[in-house]
Structures are given as structure tokens and as C-alpha cells.
C-alpha atoms as a PDB file:
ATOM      1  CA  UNK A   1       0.879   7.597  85.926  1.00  0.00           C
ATOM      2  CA  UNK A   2       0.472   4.176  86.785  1.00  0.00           C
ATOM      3  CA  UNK A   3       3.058   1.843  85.734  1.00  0.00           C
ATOM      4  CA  UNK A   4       0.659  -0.101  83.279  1.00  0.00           C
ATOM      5  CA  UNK A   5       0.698   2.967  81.356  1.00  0.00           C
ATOM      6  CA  UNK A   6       4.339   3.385  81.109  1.00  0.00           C
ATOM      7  CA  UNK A   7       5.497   0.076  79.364  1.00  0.00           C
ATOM      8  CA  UNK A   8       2.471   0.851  77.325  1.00  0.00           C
ATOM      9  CA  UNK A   9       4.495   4.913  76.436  1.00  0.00           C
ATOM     10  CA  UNK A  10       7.858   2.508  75.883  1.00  0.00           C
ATOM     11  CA  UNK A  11       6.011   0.412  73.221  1.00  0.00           C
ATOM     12  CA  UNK A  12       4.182   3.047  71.717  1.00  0.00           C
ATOM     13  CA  UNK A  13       7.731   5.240  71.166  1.00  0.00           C
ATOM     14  CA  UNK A  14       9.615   1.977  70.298  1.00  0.00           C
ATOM     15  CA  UNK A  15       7.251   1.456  67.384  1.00  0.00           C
ATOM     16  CA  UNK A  16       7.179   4.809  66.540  1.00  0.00           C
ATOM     17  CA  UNK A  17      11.039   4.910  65.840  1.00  0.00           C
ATOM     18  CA  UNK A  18      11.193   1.331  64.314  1.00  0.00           C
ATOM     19  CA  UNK A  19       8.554   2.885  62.127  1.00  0.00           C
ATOM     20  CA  UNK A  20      10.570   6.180  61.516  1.00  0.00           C
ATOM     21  CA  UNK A  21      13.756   4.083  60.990  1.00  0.00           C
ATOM     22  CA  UNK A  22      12.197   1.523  58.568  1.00  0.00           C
ATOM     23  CA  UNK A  23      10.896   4.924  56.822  1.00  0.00           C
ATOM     24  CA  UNK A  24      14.584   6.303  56.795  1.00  0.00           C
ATOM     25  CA  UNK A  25      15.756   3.215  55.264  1.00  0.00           C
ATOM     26  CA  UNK A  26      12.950   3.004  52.589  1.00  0.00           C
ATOM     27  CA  UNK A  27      14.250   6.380  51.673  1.00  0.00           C
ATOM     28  CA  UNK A  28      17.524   5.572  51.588  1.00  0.00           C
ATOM     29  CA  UNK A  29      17.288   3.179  48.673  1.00  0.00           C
ATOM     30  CA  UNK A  30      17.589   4.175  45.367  1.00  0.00           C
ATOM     31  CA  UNK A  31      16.715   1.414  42.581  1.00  0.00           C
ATOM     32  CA  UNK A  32      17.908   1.860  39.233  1.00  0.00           C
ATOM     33  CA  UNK A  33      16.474   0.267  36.504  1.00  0.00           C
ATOM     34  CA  UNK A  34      17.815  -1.317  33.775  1.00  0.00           C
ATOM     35  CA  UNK A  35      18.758   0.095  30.855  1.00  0.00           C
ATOM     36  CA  UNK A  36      18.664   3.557  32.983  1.00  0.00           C
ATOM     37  CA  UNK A  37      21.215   6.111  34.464  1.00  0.00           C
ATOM     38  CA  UNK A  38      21.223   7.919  38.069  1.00  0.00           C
ATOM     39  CA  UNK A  39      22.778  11.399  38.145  1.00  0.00           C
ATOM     40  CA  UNK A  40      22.689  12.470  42.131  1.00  0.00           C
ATOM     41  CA  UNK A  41      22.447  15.977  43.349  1.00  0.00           C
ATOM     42  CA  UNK A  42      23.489  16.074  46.975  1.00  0.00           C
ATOM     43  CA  UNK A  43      21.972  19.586  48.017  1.00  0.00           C
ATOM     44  CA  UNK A  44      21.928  21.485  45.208  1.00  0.00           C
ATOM     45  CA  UNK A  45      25.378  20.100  43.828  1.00  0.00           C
ATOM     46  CA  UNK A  46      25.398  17.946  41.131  1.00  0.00           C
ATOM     47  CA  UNK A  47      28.097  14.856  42.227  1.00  0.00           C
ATOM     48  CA  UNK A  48      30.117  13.851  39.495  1.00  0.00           C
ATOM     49  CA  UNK A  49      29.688   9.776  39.861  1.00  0.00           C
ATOM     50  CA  UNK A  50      26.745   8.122  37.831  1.00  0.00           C
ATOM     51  CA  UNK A  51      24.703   5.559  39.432  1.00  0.00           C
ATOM     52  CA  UNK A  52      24.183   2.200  37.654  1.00  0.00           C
ATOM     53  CA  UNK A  53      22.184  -0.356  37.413  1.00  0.00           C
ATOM     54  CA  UNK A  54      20.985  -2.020  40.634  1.00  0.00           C
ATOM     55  CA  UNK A  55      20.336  -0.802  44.397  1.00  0.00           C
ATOM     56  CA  UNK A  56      22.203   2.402  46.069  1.00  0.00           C
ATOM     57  CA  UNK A  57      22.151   3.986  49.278  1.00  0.00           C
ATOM     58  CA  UNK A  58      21.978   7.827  49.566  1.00  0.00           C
ATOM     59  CA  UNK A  59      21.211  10.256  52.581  1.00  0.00           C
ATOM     60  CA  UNK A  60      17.479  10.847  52.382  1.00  0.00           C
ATOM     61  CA  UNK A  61      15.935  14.472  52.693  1.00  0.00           C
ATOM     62  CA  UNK A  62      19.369  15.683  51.717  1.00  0.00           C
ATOM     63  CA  UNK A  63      20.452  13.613  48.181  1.00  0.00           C
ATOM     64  CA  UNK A  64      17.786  13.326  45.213  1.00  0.00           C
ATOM     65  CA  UNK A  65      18.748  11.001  42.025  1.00  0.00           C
ATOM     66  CA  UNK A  66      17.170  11.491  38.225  1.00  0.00           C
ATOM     67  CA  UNK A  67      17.034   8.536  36.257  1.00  0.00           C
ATOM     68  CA  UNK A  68      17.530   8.703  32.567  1.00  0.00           C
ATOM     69  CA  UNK A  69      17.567   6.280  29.935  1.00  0.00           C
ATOM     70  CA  UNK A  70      20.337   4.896  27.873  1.00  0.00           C
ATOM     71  CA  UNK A  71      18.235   3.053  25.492  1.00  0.00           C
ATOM     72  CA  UNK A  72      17.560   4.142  22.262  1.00  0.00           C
ATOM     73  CA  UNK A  73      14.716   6.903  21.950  1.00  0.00           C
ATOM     74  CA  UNK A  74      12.721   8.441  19.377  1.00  0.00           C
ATOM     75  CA  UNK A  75      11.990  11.650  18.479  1.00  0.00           C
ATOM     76  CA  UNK A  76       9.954  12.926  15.831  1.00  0.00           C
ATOM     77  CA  UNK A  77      10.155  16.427  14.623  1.00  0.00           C
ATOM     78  CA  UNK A  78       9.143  18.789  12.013  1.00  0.00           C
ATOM     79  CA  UNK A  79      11.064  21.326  10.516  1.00  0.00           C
ATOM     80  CA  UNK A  80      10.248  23.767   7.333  1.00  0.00           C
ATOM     81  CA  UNK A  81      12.642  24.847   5.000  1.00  0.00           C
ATOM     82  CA  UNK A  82      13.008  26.331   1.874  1.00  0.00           C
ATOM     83  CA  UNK A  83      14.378  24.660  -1.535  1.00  0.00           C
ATOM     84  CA  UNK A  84      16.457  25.527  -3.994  1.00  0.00           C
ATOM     85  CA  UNK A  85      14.129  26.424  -6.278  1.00  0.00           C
ATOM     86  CA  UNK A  86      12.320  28.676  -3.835  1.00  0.00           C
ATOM     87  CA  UNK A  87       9.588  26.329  -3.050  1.00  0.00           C
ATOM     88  CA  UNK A  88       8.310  25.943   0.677  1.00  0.00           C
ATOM     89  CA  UNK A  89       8.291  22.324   2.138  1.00  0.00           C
ATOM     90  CA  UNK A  90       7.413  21.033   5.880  1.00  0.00           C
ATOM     91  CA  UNK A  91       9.639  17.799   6.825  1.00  0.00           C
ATOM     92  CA  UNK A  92       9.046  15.511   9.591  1.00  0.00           C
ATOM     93  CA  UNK A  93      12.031  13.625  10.518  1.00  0.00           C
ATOM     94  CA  UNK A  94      12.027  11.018  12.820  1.00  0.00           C
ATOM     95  CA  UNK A  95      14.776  10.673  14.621  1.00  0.00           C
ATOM     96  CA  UNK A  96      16.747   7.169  16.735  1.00  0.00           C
ATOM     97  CA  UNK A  97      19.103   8.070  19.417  1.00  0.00           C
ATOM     98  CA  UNK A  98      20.775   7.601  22.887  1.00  0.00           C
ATOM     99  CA  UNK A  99      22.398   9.492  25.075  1.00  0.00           C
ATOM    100  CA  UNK A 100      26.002   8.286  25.952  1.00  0.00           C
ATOM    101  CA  UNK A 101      26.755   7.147  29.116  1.00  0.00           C
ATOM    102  CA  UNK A 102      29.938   8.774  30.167  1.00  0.00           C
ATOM    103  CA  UNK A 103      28.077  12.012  28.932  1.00  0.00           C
ATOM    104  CA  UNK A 104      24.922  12.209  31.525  1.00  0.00           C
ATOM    105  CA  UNK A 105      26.255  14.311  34.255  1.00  0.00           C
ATOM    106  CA  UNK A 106      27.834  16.586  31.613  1.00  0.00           C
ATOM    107  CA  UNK A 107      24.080  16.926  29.720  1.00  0.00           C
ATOM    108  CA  UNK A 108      21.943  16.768  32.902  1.00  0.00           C
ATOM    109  CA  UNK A 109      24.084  19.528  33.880  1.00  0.00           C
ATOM    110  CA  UNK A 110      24.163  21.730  30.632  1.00  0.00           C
ATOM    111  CA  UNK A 111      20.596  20.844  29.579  1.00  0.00           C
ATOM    112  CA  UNK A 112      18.678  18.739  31.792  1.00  0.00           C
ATOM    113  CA  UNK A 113      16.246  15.962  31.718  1.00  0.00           C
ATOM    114  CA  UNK A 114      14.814  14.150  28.518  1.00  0.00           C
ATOM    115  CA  UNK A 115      12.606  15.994  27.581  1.00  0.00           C
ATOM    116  CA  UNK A 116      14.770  19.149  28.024  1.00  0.00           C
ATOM    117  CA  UNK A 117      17.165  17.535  25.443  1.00  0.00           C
ATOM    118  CA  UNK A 118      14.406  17.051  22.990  1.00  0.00           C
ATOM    119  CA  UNK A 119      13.098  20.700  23.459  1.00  0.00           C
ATOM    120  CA  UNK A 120      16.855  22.640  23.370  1.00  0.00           C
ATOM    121  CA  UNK A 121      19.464  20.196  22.098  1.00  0.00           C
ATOM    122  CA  UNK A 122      17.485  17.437  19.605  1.00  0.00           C
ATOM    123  CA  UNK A 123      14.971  19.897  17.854  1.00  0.00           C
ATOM    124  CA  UNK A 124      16.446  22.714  16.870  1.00  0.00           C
ATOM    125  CA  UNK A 125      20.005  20.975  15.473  1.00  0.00           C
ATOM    126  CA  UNK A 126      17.424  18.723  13.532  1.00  0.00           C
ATOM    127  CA  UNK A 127      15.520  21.349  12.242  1.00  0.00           C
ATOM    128  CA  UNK A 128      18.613  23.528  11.286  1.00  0.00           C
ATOM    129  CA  UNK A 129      19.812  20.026   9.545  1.00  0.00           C
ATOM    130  CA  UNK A 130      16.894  19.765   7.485  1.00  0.00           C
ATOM    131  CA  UNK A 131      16.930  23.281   6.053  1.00  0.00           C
ATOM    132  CA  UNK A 132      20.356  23.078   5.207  1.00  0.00           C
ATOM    133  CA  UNK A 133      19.620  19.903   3.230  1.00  0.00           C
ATOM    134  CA  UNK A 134      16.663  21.160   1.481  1.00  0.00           C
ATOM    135  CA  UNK A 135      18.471  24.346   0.470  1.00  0.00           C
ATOM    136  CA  UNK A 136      20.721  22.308  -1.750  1.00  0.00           C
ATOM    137  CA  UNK A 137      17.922  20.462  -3.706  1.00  0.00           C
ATOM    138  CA  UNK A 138      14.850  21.321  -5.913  1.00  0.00           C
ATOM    139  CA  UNK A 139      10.948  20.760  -4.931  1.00  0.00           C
ATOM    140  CA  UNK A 140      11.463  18.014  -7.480  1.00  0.00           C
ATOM    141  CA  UNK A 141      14.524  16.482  -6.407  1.00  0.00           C
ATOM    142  CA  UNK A 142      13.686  15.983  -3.030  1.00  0.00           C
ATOM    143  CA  UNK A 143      10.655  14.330  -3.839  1.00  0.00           C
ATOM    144  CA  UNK A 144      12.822  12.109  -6.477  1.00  0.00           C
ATOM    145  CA  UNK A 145      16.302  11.650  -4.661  1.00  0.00           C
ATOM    146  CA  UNK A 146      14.495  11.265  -0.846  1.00  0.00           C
ATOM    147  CA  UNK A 147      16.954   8.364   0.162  1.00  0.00           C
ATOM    148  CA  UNK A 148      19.797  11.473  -0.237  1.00  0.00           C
ATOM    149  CA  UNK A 149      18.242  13.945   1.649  1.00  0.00           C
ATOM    150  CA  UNK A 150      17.906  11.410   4.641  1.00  0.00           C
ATOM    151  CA  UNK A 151      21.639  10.609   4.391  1.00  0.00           C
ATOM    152  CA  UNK A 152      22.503  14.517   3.945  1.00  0.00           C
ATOM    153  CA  UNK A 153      20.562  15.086   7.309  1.00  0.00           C
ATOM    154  CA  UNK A 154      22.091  11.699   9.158  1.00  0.00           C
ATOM    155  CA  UNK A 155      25.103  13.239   8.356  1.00  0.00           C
ATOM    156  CA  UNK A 156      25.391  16.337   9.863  1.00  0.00           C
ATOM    157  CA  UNK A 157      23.006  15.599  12.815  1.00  0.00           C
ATOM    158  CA  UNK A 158      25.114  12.607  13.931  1.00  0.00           C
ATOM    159  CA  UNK A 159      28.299  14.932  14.098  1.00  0.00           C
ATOM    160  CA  UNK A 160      26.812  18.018  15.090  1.00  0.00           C
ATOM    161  CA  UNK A 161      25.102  15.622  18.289  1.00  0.00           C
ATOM    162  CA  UNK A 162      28.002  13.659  18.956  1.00  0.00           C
ATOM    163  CA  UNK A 163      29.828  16.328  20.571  1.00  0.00           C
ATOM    164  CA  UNK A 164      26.868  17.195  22.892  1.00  0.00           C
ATOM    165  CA  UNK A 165      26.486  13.518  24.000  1.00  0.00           C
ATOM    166  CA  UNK A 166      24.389  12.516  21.998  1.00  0.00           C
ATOM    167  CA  UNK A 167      24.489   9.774  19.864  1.00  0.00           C
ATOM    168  CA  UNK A 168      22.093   9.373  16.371  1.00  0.00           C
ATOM    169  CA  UNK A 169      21.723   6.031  15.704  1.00  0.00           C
ATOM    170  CA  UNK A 170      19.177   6.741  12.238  1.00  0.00           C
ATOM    171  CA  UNK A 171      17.012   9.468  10.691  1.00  0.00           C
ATOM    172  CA  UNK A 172      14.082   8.413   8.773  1.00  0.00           C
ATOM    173  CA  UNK A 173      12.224  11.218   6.494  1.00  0.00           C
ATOM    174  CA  UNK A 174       8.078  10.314   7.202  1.00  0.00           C
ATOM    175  CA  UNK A 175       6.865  13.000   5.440  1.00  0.00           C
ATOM    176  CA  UNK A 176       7.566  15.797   2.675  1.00  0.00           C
ATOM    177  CA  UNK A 177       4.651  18.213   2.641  1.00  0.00           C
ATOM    178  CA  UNK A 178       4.667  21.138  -0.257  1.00  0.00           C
ATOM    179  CA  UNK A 179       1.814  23.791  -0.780  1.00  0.00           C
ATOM    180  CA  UNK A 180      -1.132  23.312  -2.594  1.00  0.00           C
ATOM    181  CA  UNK A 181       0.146  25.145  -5.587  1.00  0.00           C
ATOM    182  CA  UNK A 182       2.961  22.829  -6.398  1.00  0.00           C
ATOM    183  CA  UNK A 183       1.305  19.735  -5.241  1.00  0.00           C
ATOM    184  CA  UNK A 184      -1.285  20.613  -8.073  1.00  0.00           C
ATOM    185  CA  UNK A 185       1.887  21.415 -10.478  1.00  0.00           C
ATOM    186  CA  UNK A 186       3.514  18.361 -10.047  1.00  0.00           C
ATOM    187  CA  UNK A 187       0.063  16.679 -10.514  1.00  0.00           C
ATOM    188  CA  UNK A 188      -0.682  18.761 -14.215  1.00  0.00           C
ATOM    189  CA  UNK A 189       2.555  17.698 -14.739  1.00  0.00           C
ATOM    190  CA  UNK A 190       2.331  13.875 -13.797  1.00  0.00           C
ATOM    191  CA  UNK A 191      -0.977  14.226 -16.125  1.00  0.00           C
ATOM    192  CA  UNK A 192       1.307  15.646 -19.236  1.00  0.00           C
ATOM    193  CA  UNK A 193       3.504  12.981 -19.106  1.00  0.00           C
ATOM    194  CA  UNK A 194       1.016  10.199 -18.920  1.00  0.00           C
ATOM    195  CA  UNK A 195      -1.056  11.797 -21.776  1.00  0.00           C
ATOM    196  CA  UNK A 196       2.573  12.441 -24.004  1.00  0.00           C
ATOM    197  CA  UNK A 197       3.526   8.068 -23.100  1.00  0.00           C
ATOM    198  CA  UNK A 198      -0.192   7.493 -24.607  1.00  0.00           C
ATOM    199  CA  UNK A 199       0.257   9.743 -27.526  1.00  0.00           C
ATOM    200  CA  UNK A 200       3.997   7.611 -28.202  1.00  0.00           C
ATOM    201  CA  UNK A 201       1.946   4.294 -27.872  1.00  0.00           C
ATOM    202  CA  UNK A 202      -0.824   5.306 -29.668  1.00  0.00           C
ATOM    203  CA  UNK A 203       1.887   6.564 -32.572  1.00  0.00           C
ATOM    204  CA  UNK A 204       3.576   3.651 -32.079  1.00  0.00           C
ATOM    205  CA  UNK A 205       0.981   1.283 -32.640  1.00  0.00           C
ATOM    206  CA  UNK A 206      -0.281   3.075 -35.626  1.00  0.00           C
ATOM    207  CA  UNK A 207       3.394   2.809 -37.038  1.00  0.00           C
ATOM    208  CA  UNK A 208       3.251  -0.599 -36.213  1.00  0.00           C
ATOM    209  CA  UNK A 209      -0.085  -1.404 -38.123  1.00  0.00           C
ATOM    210  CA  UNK A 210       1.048   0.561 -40.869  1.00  0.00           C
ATOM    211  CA  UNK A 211       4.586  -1.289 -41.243  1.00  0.00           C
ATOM    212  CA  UNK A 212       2.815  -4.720 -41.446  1.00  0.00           C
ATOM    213  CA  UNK A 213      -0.255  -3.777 -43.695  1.00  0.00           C
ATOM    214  CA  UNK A 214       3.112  -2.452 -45.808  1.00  0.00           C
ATOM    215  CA  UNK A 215       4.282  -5.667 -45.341  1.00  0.00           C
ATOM    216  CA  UNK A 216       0.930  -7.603 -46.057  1.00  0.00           C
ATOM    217  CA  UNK A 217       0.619  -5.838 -49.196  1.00  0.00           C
ATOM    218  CA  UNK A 218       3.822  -6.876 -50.289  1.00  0.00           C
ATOM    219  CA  UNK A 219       3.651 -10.521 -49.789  1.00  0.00           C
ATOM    220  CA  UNK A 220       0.907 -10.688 -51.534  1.00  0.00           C
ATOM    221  CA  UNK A 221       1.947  -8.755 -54.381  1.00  0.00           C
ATOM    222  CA  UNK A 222       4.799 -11.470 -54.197  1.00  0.00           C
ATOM    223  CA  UNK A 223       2.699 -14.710 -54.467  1.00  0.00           C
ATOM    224  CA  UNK A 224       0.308 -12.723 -57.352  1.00  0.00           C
ATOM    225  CA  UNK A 225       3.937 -12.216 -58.977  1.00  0.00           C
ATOM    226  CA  UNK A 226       4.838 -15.811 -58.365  1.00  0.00           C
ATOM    227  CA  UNK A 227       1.810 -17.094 -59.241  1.00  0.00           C
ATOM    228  CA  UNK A 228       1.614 -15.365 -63.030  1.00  0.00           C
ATOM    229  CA  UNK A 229       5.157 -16.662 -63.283  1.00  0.00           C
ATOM    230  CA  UNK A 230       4.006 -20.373 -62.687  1.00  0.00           C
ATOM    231  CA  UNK A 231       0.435 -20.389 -64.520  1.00  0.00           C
ATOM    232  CA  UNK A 232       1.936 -21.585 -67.734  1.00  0.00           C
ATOM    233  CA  UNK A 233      -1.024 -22.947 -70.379  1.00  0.00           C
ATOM    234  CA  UNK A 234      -0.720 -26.627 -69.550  1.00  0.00           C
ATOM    235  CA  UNK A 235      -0.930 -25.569 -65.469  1.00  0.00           C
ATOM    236  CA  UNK A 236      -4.001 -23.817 -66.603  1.00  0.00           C
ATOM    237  CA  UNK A 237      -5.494 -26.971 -68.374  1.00  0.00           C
ATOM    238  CA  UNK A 238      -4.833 -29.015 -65.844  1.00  0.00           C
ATOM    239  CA  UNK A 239      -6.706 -26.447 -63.227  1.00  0.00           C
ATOM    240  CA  UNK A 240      -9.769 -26.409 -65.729  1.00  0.00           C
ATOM    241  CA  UNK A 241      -9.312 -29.999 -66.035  1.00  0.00           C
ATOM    242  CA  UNK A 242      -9.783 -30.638 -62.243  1.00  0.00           C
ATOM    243  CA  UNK A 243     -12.668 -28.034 -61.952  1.00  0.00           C
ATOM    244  CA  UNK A 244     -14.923 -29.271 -64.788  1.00  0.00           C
ATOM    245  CA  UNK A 245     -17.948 -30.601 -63.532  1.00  0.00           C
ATOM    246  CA  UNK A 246     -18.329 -33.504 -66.623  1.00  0.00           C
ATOM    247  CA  UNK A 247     -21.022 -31.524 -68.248  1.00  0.00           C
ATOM    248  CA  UNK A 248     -20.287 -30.135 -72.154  1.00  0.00           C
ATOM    249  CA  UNK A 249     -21.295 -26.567 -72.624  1.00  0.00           C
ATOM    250  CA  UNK A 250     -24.585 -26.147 -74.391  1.00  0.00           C
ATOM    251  CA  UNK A 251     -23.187 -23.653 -76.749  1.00  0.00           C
ATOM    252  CA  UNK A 252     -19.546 -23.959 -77.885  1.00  0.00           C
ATOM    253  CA  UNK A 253     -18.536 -21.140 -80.803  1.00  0.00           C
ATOM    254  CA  UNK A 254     -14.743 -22.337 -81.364  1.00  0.00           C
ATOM    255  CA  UNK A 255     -13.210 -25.261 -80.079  1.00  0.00           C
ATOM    256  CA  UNK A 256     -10.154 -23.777 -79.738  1.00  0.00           C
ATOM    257  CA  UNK A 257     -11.809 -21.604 -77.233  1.00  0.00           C
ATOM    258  CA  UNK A 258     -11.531 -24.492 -75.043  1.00  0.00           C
ATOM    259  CA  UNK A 259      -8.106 -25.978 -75.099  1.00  0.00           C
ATOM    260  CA  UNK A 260      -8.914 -28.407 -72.492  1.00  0.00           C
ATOM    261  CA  UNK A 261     -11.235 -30.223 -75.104  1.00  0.00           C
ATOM    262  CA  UNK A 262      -8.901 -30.258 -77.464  1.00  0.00           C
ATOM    263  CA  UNK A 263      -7.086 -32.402 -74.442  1.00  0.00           C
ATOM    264  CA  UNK A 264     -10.121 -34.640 -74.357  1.00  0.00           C
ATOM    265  CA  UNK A 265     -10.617 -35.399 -77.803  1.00  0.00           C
ATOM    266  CA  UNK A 266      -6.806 -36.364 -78.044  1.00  0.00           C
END
């Protein structure tokens, strides 16, 4: 080997293990993100101290870390249940939560990742949650008192998550879906009670009319009464007075058949 070739070896490994050592460190760094969690498992052993925030250093090849988020997450579910009144009904909940901090090791170790929570933890309490809260209610009721059946189901889910770690900020109710046959009830029924309000106002109105042609014929029964009472015989001369034309009739058989000539002649 000539000794060209051996600074040229020497340069070659010297690049090779700042390359491997550059690698190592790359490795090495773990970068949290904010608004994120790390849990570390050091072989196969889940270590009890949560990584924040920011930049850590762990033994590569031998220490893995799972981020998980902290932020408030969504979920949206459907669950069926069955009302009171024995009436079938398919509810999708959607549902706001986070998982509490001091409570990630605990859950990652229990459950697992996210979308293990969702699946095993999340799901099936909110489904449970919703058929309990349906069982107490009519098909009717829930579709009336829907602002209580959220708070029935916010209710129970926040307490019966808050001891797994999970925290339930809101549950909103996006949907309420009955079967055919008493969708098309409630909508015979909806009809029924529009036609029976027409039929009121139509009675009404017809009440109404009659009341004031009542009232019509009355006032003018009143003036006709009024008006005998006031057409004494000198009112009436004075009214034949004002409505004679000037002319004399042609043919006159009494004069007293014409008082207002008498009038005239005076």
C-alpha cells in the first residue's frame, strides 16, 4: 500500500464516523411540539417522566417517544338507543375533549395512543351515555326537549371520563335519526295540527264576521229607531221643502195632501 493511499483510508474512516456520529446525534434528539406530550419507552418499559415541550436527548436504537396531543380533540360518534316509548333512534354526538396531562403515561399505558382512546375508552362510554339518556325520554320528547338530552349526556360522560383522564370539555347532539315509520307519524301528525289551527281560524273568522254583521245590523236598526223618533211633521216639511224642484203638480186632489203648500200659501 503506498502511503498516498493510506491518508486517503484515514479520511475516508474519519468521515465515515463524523458521518455515523452526526447520525447518532440526529437520533438522539427528540422535538416536541407544542401543544403535544412525549411518553418514552426505554426498551420495552414505559418511564414514568413525560416529556414537554421543546428539545430532549434520549439513547437512540434503545429509547422510542410517542407524542400525543393535549389540545382539545373531536370526536364524533354514533350510538343507537332505544326510547321510552319503545321507538328506535340513531344519535350522533359529537364530542370536545383533552386528555389531561398528568394522566398520559397512566392512559398510554392502560389504553394507548389516540386513536386507541377513541376506539376503547371515548366510544363506547359515549354510546352507553346516549342510551341511557334516551331511555328516559319519548320519540317526541327528544325531538322537543334536545337541549336536555345534550346536558343529560354531558353529564355523565364528563364524570364517567374524568376518572380515566379524560377530560369533556362539550357534547353537541348533530343528529337524531328515527325510522321511517315514525318520521311519517310525526309528519301525519304535524299535518293534523296544521289542518285543526286552520279549521280554529277559519271558525274564528266566521265568528268574527258574524259578531260584526250582528253588530251592523244593530246600528242600523238604531239610527232607523232614531231617525222615526226625530222625523216629526214640520222636519218632514222642511225635507219636502228643500227637495221640491219649484214645479206645481199637474194634478192636485186635496190640498191638504200636501202640507207643504199649505206652508206656501201662508
Amino acid at each position: 500500500m503506498s502511503q498516498q493511499q493510506v491518508p486517503d483510508i484515514r479520511k475516508l474512516a474519519l468521515g465515515a464516523s463524523v458521518g455515523l456520529v452526526l447520525i447518532l446525534c440526529y437520533l438522539s434528539v427528540v422535538i416536541i411540539e407544542g401543544g403535544n406530550r412525549g411518553v418514552l419507552v426505554r426498551l420495552g418499559s414505559i418511564n414514568e417522566t413525560v416529556l414537554g415541550e421543546g428539545i430532549h436527548m434520549v439513547t437512540p436504537f434503545v429509547s422510542q417517544v410517542h407524542e400525543m396531543s393535549i389540545r382539545i380533540q373531536k370526536a364524533d360518534i354514533r350510538g343507537t338507543a332505544g326510547t321510552k316509548d319503545l321507538q328506535q333512534v340513531a344519535v350522533d354526538v359529537v364530542v370536545n375533549y383533552y386528555i389531561d396531562p398528568t394522566a398520559i403515561v397512566r392512559i398510554y399505558r392502560e389504553v394507548g395512543d389516540e386513536a386507541a382512546i377513541i376506539a376503547r375508552i371515548l366510544s363506547p362510554a359515549s354510546q352507553e351515555m346516549v342510551k341511557a339518556a334516551c331511555a328516559e325520554k319519548t320519540a317526541e320528547e327528544l325531538l322537543i326537549l334536545r337541549t336536555d338530552l345534550r346536558e343529560d349526556i354531558l353529564g355523565t360522560l364528563t364524570e364517567r371520563l374524568k376518572i380515566r383522564g379524560i377530560i369533556v370539555t362539550d357534547v353537541s347532539i348533530a343528529n337524531l335519526d328515527f325510522s321511517d315509520e315514525f318520521d311519517k307519524a310525526i309528519e301525519q301528525k304535524q299535518i293534523a295540527q296544521q289542518q285543526a289551527q286552520q279549521a280554529r281560524f277559519l271558525s274564528e273568522r266566521a265568528k268574527n264576521e258574524a259578531d260584526a254583521e250582528v253588530a251592523r245590523a244593530r246600528g242600523q236598526a238604531e239610527a232607523q229607531r232614531l231617525l222615526i223618533q226625530t222625523l216629526t211633521p214640520a222636519v218632514l216639511q222642511k225635507m219636502a221643502i228643500e227637495k221640491w224642484d219649484g214645479k206645481m203638480p199637474q194634478v192636485v186632489s186635496d190640498a191638504k195632501a200636501l202640507p207643504f203648500l199649505q206652508s206656501l200659501n201662508r
